[in-house]
C-alpha atoms as a PDB file:
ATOM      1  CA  UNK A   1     -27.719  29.295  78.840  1.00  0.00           C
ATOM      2  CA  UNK A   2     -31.524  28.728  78.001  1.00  0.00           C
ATOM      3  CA  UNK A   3     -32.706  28.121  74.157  1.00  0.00           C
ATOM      4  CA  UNK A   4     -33.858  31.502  74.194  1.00  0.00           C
ATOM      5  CA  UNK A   5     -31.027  33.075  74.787  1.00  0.00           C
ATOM      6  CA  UNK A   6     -28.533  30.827  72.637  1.00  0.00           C
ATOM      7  CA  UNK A   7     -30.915  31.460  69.826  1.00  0.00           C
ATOM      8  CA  UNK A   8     -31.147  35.153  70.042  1.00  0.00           C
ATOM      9  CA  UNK A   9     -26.971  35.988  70.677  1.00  0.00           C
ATOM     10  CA  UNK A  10     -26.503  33.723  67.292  1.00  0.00           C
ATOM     11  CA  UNK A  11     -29.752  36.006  65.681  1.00  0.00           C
ATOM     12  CA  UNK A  12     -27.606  38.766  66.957  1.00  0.00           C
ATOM     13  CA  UNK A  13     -24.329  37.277  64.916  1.00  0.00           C
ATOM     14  CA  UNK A  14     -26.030  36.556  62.056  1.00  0.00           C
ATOM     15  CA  UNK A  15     -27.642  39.892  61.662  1.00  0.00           C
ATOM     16  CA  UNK A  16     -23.871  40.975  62.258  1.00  0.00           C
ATOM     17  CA  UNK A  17     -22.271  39.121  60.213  1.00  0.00           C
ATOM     18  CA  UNK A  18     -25.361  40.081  57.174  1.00  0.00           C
ATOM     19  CA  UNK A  19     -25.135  43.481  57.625  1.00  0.00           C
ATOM     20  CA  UNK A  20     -21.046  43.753  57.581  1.00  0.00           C
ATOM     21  CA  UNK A  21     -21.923  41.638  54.061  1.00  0.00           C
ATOM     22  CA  UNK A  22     -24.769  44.657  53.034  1.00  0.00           C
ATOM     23  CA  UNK A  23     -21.658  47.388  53.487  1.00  0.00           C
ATOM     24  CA  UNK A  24     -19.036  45.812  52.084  1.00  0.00           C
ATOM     25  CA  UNK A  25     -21.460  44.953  48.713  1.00  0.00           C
ATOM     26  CA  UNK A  26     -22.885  48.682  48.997  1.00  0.00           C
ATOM     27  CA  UNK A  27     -26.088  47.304  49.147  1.00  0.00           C
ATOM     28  CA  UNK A  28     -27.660  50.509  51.269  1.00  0.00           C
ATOM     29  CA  UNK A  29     -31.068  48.925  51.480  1.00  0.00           C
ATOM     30  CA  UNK A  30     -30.109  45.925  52.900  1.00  0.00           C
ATOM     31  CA  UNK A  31     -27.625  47.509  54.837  1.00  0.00           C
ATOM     32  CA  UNK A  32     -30.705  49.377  56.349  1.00  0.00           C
ATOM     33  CA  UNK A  33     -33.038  46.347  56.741  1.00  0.00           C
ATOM     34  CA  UNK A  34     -29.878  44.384  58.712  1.00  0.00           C
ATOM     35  CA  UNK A  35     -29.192  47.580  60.687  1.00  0.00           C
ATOM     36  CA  UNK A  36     -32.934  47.763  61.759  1.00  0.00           C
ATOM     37  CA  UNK A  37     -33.564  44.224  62.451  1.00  0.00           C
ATOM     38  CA  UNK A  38     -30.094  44.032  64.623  1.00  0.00           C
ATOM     39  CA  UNK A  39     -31.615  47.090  66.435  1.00  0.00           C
ATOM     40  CA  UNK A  40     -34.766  45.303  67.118  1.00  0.00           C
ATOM     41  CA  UNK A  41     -32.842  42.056  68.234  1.00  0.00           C
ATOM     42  CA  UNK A  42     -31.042  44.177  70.866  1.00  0.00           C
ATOM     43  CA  UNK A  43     -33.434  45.617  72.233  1.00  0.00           C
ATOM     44  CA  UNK A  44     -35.406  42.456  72.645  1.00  0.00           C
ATOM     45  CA  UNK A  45     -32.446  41.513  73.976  1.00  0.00           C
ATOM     46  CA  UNK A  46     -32.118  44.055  76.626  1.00  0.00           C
ATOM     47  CA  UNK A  47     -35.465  43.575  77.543  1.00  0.00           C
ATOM     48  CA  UNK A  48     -35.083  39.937  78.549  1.00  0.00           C
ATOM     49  CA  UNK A  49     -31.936  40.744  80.295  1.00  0.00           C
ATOM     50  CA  UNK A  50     -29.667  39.547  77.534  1.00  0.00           C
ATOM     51  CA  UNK A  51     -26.065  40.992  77.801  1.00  0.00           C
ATOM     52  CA  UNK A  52     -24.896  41.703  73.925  1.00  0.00           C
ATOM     53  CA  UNK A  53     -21.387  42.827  74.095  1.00  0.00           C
ATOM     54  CA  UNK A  54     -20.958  46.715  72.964  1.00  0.00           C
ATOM     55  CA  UNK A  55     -18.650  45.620  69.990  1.00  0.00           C
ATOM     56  CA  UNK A  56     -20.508  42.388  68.752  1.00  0.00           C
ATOM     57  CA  UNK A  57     -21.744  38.835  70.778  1.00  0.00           C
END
Protein backbone atom coordinates (compact mmCIF):
# COMPACT_ATOMS: atom_id res chain seq x y z
CA UNK A 1 0.00 0.00 0.00
CA UNK A 2 1.35 3.47 -1.29
CA UNK A 3 1.45 6.68 1.21
CA UNK A 4 -1.44 7.86 -0.52
CA UNK A 5 -3.54 5.40 0.10
CA UNK A 6 -2.48 4.53 3.85
CA UNK A 7 -3.03 8.17 4.49
CA UNK A 8 -6.42 8.54 3.04
CA UNK A 9 -8.16 4.93 4.60
CA UNK A 10 -6.82 6.41 8.18
CA UNK A 11 -8.46 10.15 6.90
CA UNK A 12 -11.37 7.92 6.24
CA UNK A 13 -11.21 6.43 10.10
CA UNK A 14 -10.67 9.45 11.59
CA UNK A 15 -13.49 11.25 9.95
CA UNK A 16 -15.36 8.00 11.24
CA UNK A 17 -14.43 7.81 14.29
CA UNK A 18 -15.15 12.18 14.61
CA UNK A 19 -18.33 12.02 13.32
CA UNK A 20 -19.65 8.83 15.54
CA UNK A 21 -18.13 11.47 18.43
CA UNK A 22 -20.46 14.61 16.69
CA UNK A 23 -23.75 12.11 17.21
CA UNK A 24 -23.22 10.75 20.24
CA UNK A 25 -22.46 14.63 21.76
CA UNK A 26 -25.56 15.91 19.58
CA UNK A 27 -23.40 18.23 18.12
CA UNK A 28 -25.60 18.47 14.61
CA UNK A 29 -23.19 20.91 13.05
CA UNK A 30 -20.31 19.03 13.43
CA UNK A 31 -22.06 16.03 12.82
CA UNK A 32 -22.73 17.71 9.36
CA UNK A 33 -19.19 19.06 8.72
CA UNK A 34 -17.75 15.20 9.57
CA UNK A 35 -20.55 13.73 7.42
CA UNK A 36 -19.55 16.06 4.47
CA UNK A 37 -15.90 15.84 4.69
CA UNK A 38 -16.17 11.76 5.01
CA UNK A 39 -18.31 12.13 1.80
CA UNK A 40 -15.67 14.06 0.09
CA UNK A 41 -12.88 11.58 1.32
CA UNK A 42 -14.82 8.74 -0.38
CA UNK A 43 -15.29 9.94 -3.21
CA UNK A 44 -11.71 10.97 -3.63
CA UNK A 45 -11.31 7.74 -2.71
CA UNK A 46 -13.27 6.10 -5.37
CA UNK A 47 -11.77 8.15 -7.78
CA UNK A 48 -8.23 6.93 -7.20
CA UNK A 49 -9.45 3.45 -7.06
CA UNK A 50 -9.45 3.22 -3.30
CA UNK A 51 -11.69 0.33 -1.96
CA UNK A 52 -13.44 1.82 1.45
CA UNK A 53 -15.37 -0.97 2.91
CA UNK A 54 -19.39 -0.29 2.80
CA UNK A 55 -19.54 -0.41 6.72
CA UNK A 56 -16.26 1.53 7.66
CA UNK A 57 -12.17 0.98 6.53
Amino acid sequence: MDAFTAGLLQRIRTTETDLTRAREEGDDFLADVEQEELEDLRRLAAEHGVEVGAAGV
